[in-house]
Protein backbone atom coordinates (compact mmCIF):
# COMPACT_ATOMS: atom_id res chain seq x y z
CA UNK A 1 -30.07 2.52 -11.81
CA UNK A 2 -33.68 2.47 -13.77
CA UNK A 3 -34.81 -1.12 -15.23
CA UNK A 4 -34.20 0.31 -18.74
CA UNK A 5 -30.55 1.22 -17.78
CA UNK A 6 -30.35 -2.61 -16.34
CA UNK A 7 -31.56 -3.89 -19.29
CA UNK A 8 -28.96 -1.74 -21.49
CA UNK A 9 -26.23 -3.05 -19.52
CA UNK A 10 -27.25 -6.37 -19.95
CA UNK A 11 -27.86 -6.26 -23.68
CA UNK A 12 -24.00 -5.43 -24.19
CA UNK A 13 -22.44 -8.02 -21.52
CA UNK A 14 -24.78 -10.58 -23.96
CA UNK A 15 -23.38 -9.27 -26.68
CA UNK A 16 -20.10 -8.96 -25.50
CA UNK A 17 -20.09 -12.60 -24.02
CA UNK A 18 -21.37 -13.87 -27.21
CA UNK A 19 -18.91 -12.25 -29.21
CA UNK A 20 -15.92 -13.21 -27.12
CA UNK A 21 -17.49 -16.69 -26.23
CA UNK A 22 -16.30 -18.76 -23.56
CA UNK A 23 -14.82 -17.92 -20.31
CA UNK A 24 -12.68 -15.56 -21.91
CA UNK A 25 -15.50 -13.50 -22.69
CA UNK A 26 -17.02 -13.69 -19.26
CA UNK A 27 -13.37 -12.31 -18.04
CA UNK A 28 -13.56 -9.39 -20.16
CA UNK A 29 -17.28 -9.02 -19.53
CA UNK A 30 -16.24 -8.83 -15.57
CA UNK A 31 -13.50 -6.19 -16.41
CA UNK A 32 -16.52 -3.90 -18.03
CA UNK A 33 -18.55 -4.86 -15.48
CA UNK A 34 -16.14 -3.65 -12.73
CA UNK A 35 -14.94 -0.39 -14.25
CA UNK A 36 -18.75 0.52 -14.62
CA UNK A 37 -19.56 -0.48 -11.25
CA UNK A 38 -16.70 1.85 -9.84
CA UNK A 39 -18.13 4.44 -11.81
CA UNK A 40 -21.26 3.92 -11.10
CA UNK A 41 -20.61 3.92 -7.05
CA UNK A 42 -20.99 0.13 -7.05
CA UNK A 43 -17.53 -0.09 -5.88
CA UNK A 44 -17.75 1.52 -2.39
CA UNK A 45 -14.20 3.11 -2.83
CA UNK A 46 -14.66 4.86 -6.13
CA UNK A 47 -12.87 8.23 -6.03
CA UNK A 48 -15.65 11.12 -5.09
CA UNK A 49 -15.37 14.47 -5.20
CA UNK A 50 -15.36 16.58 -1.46
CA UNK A 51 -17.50 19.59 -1.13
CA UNK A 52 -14.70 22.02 -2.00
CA UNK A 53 -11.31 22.36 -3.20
CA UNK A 54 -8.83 21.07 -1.46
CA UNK A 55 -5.11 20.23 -0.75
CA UNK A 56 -4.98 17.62 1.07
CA UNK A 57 -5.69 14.13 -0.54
CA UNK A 58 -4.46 11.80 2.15
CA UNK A 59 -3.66 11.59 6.13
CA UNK A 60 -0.93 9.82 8.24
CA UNK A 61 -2.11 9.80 11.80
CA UNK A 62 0.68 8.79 14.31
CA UNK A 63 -1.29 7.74 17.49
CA UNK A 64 0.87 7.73 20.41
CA UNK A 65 -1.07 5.59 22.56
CA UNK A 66 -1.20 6.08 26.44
CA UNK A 67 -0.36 10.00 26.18
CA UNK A 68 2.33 12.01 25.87
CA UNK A 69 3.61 14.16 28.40
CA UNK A 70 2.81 17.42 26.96
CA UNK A 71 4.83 19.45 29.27
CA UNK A 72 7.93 17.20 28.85
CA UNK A 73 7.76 17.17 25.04
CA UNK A 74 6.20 20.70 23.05
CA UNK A 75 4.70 23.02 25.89
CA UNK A 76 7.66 24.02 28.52
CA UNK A 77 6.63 25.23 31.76
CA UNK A 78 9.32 26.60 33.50
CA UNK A 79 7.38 27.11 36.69
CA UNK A 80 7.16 23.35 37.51
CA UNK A 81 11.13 23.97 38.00
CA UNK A 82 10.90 27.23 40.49
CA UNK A 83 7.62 25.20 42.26
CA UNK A 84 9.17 21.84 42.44
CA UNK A 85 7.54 19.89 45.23
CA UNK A 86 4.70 21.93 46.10
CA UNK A 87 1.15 21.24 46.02
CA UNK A 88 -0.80 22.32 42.65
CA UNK A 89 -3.61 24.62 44.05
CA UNK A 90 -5.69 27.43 42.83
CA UNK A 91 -7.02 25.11 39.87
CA UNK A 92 -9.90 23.28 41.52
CA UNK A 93 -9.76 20.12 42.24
CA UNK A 94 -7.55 18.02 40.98
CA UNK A 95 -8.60 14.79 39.74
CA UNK A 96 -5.82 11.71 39.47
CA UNK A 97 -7.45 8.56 38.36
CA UNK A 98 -4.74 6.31 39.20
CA UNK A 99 -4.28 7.83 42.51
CA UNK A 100 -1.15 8.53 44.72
CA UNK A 101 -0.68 12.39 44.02
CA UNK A 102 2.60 14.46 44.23
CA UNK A 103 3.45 17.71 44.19
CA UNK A 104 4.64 20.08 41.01
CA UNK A 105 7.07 17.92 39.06
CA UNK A 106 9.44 19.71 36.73
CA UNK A 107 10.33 18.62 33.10
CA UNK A 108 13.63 16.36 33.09
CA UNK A 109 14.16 17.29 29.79
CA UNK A 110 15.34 20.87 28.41
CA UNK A 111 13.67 22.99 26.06
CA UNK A 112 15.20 24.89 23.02
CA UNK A 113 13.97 27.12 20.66
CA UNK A 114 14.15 25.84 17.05
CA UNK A 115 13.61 27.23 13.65
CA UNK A 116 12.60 31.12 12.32
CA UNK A 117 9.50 30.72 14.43
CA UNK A 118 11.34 29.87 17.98
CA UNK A 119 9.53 27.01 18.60
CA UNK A 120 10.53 25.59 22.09
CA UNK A 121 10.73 21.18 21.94
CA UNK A 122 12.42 19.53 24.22
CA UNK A 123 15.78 17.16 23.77
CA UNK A 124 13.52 14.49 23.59
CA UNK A 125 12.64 15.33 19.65
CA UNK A 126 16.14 16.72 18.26
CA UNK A 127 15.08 15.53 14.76
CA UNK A 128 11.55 16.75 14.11
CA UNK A 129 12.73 20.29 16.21
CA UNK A 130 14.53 20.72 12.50
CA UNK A 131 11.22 20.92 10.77
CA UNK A 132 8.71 22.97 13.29
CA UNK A 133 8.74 25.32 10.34
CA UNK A 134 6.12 23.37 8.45
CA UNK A 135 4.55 22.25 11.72
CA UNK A 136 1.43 23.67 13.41
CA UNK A 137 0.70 22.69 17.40
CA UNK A 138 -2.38 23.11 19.20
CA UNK A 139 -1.09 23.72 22.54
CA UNK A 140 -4.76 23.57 23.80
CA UNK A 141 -6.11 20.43 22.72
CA UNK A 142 -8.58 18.94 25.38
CA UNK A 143 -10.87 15.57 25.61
CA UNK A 144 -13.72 14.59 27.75
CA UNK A 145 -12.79 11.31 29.52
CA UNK A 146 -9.12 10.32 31.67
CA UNK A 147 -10.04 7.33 30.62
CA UNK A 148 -7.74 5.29 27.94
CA UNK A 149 -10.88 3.31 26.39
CA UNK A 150 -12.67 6.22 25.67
CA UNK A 151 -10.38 8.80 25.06
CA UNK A 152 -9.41 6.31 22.58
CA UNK A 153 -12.61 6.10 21.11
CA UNK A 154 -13.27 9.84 21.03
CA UNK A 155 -9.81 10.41 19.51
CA UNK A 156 -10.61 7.77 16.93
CA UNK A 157 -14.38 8.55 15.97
CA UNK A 158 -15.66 11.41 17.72
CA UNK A 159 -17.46 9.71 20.22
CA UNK A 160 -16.39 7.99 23.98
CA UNK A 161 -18.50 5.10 23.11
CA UNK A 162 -17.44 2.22 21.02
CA UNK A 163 -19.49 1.57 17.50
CA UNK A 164 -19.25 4.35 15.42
CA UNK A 165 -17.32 4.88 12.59
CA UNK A 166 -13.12 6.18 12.89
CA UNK A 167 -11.98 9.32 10.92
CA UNK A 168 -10.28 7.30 8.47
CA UNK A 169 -13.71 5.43 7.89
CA UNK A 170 -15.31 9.00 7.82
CA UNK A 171 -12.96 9.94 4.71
CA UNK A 172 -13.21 6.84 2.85
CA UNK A 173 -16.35 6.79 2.96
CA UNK A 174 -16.31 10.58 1.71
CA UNK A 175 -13.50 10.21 -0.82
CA UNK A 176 -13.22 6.76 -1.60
CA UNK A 177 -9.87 5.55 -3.06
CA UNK A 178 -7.54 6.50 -5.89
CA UNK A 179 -6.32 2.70 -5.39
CA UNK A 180 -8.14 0.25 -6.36
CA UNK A 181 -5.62 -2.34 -5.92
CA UNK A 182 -5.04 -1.59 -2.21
CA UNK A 183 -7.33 -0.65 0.94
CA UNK A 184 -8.22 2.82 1.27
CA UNK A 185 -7.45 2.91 5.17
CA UNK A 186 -4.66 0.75 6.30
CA UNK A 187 -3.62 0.55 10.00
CA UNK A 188 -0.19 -0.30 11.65
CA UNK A 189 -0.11 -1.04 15.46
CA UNK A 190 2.85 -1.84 17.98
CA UNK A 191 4.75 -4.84 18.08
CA UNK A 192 4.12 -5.30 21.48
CA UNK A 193 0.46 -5.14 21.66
CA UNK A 194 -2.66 -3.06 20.25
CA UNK A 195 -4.47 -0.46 21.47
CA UNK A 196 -6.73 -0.76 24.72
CA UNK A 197 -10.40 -1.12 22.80
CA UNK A 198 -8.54 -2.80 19.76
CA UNK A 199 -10.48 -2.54 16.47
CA UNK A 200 -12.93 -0.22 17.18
CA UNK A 201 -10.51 2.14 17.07
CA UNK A 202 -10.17 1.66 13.47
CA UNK A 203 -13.73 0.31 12.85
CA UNK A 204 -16.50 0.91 10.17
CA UNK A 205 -19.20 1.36 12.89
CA UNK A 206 -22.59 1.47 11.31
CA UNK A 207 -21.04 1.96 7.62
CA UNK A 208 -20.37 -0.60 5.56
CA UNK A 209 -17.63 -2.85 6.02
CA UNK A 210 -15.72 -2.13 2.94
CA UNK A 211 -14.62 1.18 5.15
CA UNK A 212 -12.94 -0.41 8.23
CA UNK A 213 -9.79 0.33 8.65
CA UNK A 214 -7.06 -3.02 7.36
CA UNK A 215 -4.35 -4.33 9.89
CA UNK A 216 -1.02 -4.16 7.76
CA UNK A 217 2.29 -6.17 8.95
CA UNK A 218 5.78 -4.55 8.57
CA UNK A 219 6.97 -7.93 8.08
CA UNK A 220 6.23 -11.08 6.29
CA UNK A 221 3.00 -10.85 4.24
CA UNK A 222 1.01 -7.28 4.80
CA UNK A 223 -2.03 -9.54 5.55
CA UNK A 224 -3.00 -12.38 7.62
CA UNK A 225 -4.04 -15.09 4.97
CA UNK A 226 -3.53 -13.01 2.08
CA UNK A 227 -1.49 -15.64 0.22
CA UNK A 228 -3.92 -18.60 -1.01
CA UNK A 229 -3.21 -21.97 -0.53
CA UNK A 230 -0.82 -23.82 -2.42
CA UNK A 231 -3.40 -26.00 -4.15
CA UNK A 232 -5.44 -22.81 -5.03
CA UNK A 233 -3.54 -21.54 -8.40
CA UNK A 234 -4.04 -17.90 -10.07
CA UNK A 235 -6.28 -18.80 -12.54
CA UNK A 236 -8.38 -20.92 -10.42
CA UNK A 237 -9.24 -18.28 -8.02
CA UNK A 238 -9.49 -15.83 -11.77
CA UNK A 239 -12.39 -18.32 -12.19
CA UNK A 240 -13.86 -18.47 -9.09
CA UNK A 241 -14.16 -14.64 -9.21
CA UNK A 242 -15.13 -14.57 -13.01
CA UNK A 243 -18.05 -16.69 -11.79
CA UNK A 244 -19.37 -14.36 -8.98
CA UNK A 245 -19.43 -11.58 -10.79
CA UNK A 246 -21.62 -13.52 -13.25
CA UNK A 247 -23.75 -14.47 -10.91
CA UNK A 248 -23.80 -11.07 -9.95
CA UNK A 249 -25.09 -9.68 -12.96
CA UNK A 250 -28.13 -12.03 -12.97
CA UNK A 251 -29.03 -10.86 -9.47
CA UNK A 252 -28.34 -6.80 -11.02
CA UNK A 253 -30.72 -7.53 -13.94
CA UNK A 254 -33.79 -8.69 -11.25
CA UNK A 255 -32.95 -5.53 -8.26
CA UNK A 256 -31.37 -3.36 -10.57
CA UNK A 257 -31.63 -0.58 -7.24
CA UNK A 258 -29.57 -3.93 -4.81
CA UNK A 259 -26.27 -2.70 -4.82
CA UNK A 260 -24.72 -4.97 -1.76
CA UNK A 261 -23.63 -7.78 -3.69
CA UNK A 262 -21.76 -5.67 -6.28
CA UNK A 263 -20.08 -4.38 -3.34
CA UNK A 264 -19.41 -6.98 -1.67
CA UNK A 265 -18.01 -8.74 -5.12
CA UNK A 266 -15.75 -5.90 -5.01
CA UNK A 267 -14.05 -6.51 -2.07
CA UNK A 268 -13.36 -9.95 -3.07
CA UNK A 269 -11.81 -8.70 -6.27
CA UNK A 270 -9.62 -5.86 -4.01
CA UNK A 271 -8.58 -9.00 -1.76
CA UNK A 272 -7.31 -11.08 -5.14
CA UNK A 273 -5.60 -7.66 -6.89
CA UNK A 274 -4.25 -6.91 -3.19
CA UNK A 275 -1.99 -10.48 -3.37
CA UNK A 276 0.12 -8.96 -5.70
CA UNK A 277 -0.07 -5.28 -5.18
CA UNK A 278 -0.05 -4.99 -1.29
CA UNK A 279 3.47 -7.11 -1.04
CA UNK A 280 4.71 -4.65 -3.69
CA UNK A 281 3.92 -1.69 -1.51
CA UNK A 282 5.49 -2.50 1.74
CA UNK A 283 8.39 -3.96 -0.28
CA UNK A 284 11.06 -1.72 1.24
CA UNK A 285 14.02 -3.71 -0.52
CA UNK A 286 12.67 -1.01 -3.33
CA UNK A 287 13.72 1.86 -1.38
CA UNK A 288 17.24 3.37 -1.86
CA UNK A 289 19.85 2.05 1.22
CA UNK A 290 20.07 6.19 1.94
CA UNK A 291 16.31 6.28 2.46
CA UNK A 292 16.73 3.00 5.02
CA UNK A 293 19.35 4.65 6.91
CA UNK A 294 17.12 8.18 6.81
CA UNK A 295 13.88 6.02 9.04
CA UNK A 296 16.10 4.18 10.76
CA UNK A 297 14.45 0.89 9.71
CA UNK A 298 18.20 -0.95 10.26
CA UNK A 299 18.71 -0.10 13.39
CA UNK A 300 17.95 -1.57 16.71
CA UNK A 301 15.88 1.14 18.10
CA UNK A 302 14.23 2.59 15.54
CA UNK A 303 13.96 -0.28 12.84
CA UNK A 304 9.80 -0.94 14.01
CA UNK A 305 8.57 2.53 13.77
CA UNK A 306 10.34 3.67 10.80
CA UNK A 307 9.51 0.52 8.60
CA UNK A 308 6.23 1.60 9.59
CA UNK A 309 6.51 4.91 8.80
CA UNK A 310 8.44 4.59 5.28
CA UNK A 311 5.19 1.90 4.64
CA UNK A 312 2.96 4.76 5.08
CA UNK A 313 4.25 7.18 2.89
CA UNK A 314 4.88 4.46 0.31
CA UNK A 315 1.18 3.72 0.58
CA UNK A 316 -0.18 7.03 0.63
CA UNK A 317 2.47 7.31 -2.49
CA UNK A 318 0.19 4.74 -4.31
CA UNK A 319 -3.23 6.24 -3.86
CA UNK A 320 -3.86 4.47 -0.07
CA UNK A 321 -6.41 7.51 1.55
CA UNK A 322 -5.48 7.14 5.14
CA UNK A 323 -3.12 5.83 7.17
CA UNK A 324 -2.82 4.83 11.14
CA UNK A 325 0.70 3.65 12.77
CA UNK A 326 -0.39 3.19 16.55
CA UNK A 327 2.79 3.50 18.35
CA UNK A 328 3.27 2.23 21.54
CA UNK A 329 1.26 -1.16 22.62
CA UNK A 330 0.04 -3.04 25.40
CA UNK A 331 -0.21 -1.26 28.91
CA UNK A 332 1.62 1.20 31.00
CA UNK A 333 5.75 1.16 30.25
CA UNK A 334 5.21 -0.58 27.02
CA UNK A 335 2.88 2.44 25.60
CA UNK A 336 3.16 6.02 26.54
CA UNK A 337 1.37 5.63 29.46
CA UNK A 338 4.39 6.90 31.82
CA UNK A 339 2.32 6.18 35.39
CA UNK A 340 5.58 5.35 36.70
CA UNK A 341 9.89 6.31 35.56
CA UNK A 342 8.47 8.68 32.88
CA UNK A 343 12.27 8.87 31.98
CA UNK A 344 12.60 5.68 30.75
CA UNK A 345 9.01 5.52 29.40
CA UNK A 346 9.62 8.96 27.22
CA UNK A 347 12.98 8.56 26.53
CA UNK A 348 11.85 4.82 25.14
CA UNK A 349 8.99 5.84 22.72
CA UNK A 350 10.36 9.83 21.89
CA UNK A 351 13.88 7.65 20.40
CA UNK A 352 12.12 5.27 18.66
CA UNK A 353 9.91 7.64 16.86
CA UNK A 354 11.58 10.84 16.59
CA UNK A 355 14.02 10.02 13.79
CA UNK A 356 11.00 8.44 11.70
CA UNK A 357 8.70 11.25 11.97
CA UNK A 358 11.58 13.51 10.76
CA UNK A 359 12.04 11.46 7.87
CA UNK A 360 8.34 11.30 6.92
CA UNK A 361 8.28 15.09 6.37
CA UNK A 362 11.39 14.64 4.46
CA UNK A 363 10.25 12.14 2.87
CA UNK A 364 6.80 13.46 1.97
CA UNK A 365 8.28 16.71 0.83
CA UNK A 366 11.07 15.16 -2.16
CA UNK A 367 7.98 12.66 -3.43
CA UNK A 368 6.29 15.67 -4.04
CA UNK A 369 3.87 14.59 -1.60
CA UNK A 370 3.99 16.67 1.83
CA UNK A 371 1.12 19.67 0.20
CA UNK A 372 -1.49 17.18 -0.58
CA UNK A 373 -0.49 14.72 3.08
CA UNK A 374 -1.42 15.59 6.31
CA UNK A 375 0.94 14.31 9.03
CA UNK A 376 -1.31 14.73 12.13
CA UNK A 377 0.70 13.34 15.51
CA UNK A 378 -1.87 13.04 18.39
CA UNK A 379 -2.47 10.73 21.94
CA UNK A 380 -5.71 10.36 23.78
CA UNK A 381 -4.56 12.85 26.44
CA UNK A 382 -1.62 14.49 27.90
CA UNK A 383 -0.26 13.88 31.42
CA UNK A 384 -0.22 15.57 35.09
CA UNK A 385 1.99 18.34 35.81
CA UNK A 386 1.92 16.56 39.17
CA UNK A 387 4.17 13.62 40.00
CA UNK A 388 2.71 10.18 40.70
CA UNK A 389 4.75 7.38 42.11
CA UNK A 390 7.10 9.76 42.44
CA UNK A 391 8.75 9.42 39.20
CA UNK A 392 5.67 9.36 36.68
CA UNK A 393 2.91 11.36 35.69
CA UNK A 394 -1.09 10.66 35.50
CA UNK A 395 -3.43 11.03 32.83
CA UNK A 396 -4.35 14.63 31.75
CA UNK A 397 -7.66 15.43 29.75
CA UNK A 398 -7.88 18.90 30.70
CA UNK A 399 -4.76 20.15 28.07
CA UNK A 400 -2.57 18.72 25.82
CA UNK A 401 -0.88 19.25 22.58
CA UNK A 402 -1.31 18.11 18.97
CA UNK A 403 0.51 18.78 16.13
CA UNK A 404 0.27 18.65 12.04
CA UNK A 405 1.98 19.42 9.18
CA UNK A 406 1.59 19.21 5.52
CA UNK A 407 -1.96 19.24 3.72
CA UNK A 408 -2.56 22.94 3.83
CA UNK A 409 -1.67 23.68 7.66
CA UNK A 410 -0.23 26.31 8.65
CA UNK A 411 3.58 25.93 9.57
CA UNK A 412 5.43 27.44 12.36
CA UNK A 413 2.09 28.20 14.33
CA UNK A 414 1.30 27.82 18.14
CA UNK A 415 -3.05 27.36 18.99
CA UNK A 416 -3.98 27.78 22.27
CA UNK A 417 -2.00 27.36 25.62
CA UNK A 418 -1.95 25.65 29.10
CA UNK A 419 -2.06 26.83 32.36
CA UNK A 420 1.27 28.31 34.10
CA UNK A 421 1.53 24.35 34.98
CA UNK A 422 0.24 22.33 32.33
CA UNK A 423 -2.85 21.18 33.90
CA UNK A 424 -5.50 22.94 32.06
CA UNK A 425 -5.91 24.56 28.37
CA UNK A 426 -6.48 28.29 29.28
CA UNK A 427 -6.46 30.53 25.74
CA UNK A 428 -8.53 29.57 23.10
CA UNK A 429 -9.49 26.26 24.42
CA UNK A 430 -9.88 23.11 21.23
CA UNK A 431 -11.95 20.46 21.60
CA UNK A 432 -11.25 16.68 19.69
CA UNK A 433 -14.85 18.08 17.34
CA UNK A 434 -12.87 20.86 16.73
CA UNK A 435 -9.86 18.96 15.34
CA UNK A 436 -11.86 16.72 13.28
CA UNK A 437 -13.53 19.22 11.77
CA UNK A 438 -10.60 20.80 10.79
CA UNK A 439 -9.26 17.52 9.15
CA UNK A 440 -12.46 17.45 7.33
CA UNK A 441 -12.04 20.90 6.02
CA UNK A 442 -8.57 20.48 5.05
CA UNK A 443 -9.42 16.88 2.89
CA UNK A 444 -12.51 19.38 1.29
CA UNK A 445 -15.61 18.35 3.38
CA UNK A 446 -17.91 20.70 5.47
CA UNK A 447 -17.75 18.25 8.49
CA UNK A 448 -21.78 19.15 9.07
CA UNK A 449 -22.49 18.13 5.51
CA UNK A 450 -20.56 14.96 5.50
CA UNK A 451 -23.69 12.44 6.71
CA UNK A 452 -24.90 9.04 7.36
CA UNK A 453 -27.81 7.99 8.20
CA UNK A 454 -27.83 5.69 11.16
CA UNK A 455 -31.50 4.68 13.45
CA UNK A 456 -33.00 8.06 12.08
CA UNK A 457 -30.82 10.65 12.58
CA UNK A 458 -27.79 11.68 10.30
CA UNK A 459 -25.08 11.36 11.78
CA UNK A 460 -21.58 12.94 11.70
CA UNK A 461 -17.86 12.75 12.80
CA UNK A 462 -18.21 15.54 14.79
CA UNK A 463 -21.79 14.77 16.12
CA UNK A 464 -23.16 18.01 17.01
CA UNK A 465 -20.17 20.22 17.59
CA UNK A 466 -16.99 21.54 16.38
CA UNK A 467 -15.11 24.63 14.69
CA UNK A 468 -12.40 24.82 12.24
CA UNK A 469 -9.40 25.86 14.05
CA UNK A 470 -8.63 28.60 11.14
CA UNK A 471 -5.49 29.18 13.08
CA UNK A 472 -3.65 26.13 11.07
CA UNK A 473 -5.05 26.48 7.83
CA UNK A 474 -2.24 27.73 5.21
């Protein structure tokens, strides 16, 4: 903004204010003054434009912390069966972090083919088998550390290292928000713990704050400390608010170019609009009893996950840009990280978040919602082919799947593959660059044009790597 453009602005809030007079006055000056500033790109989550047309508007990620056994859940190897027992040679060596090796341990779950593509899932995901029509699964999907902190980090933001910026960060900072009554990255973990790095895995990084991902609750208040005090009435905080934003616009007039107070004036305002509009959201006494029973959020097993998951898709109904549900928490049994009685671990998390995910394309698709929503489901790694403990499986970098659906992708599609055993990806191998840069392509960005500069260097999501995996694009 130029001085004379300051001074223009300020002419009309004087004559505005003096017109009105009073604190009313200075309220509706403040409402000018914030629908300008979210034009102007004052407010840091004013809708932008991507670099191209796209479908996609919004994400749900489902991060199955710990990692899924591919080979148990969407890649059947029937060789593990014939091979049973014996030693996995003729692929290097093997590398088991958590020690205590086995030999070749076969799926305890059978595969079926499903849909008018064949897809093969396992028993473990009866319900979203129904819909591998509109789902896409990159069979080869590999990472670079067997490691849960940074596999989680790379997953998250690109990189292995903690401190830069998560995807969802990456698109708000891109697209901004069609909400401005709620965050425009909202993030759901486990009721029995978070994941292992905690909220760096959601973080801003080096951006500004306003693009960190928010902690939502499924129950109570959506936010810690969202509710003000007793004491602390409406209008009171109205004034409070009324009188920063004043004090704003003397500090505008004198660095008309300063634009982190109007930002950070902004999130204040988000926080007061979000006390009545973020209980409204995750208000699922709204929803329809048949859309309960559809989640599963009354029933024992599955009420966590799919009040999580009908939250999401209420959120992303409302504008939210991205959302996270973490499921799985903690360490080892109570996350996906099946080191030990992988039937009891996989059986566990699969029938707690099976029916949900179902729903959620459902869901997505009778909203009118599942074209412009990408439902990406996605660990840090897969698992060993080998046994461990004799009854559980180690952590597998080397080849795992993904899958999405909605948002442009693809349906009914297979990426990639795994060895005859599940340890390695073989054809057309996919790297986690490559996946975000498809995710950035799909939500309209050319994933080496979306920037920020950072100690000199621009920097990106996907660093200085990554393809489009065309294969999924619809």
């Amino acid at each position: 903004m130029t001085s004379h453009q300051a001074q223009r602005y300020s002419s009309r809030r004087e004559l505005l204010n003096r017109l009105g007079g009073g604190v009313a006055g200075l309220a509706f000056a403040n409402l000018l003054s914030r629908d300008t500033a979210r034009a102007a790109r004052l407010d840091p989550m004013a809708p932008r434009k991507p670099h191209h047309p796209a479908k996609a508007k919004a994400i749900i990620s489902v991060f199955c912390y710990g990692g899924v056994s591919h080979m148990d859940t969407f890649d059947p190897k029937p060789l593990l069966k014939e091979r049973a027992g014996e030693a996995l040679t003729g692929k290097g060596e093997v590398v088991v972090p958590q020690g205590t090796p086995g030999g070749l341990m076969p799926s305890l779950w059978e595969f079926r083919k499903h849909g008018q593509c064949g897809m093969d899932v396992s028993t473990l995901f009866p319900n979203v088998a129904r819909h591998v029509d509109d789902i896409a699964f990159i069979r080869s999907m590999t990472t670079l550390s067997n490691d849960h902190g940074p596999a989680l980090y790379q997953m998250n933001t690109g990189f292995v290292q903690a401190g830069h910026p998560s995807m969802g960060s990456w698109l708000t900072y891109g697209l901004g928000s069609e909400n401005e009554n709620l965050p425009g990255f909202v993030v759901f973990t486990d009721h029995r713990g978070g994941p292992i790095g905690g909220a760096p895995n959601w973080g801003n990084g080096y951006m500004p704050a306003a693009f960190q991902g928010t902690p939502f609750r499924s129950t109570g208040d959506p936010i810690v400390d969202l509710t003000p005090p007793k004491d602390v009435s409406n209008d009171r905080q109205r004034r409070w608010l009324d009188f920063l934003a004043a004090m704003n616009e003397e500090h505008r007039k004198r660095n008309p170019l300063d634009t982190e107070l109007s930002a950070r004036v902004a999130t204040y305002e988000l926080a007061y609009r979000m006390q009545t509009h973020a209980a409204e959201a995750v208000d699922l006494n709204r929803e329809s009893a048949e859309t309960r029973r559809m989640y599963g959020v009354d029933e024992e097993r599955t009420q966590y996950f799919g009040r999580q998951a009908l939250m999401a898709v209420r959120l992303i109904e409302r504008g939210v840009r991205y959302v996270q549900i973490f499921s799985g928490g903690g360490n080892f049994q109570e996350s996906w990280d099946a080191h030990w009685d992988i039937k009891w671990n996989h059986d566990t998390h699969c029938g707690e978040t099976d029916q949900p995910l179902a729903a959620m394309i459902t869901d997505l698709k009778r909203r009118g919602l599942f074209d412009s929503t990408i439902l990406l489901w996605h660990g840090e790694f897969g698992r060993m082919p080998i046994s461990q403990r004799m009854d559980g499986r180690d952590h597998n970098p080397y080849g795992f799947t993904v899958w999405a659906a909605g948002g442009g992708v693809k349906g009914g599609t297979v990426v990639g593959t795994t060895d005859e055993y599940g340890y390695r990806a073989e054809e057309n191998k996919k790297t986690v660059n490559d996946l975000h840069a498809t995710v950035l392509h799909l939500m309209g960005f050319d994933h080496e044009r979306l920037t920020y500069p950072h100690l000199g260097r621009n920097m990106r999501l996907t660093d200085v790597s990554g393809n489009v995996i065309r294969e999924i694009l619809g």
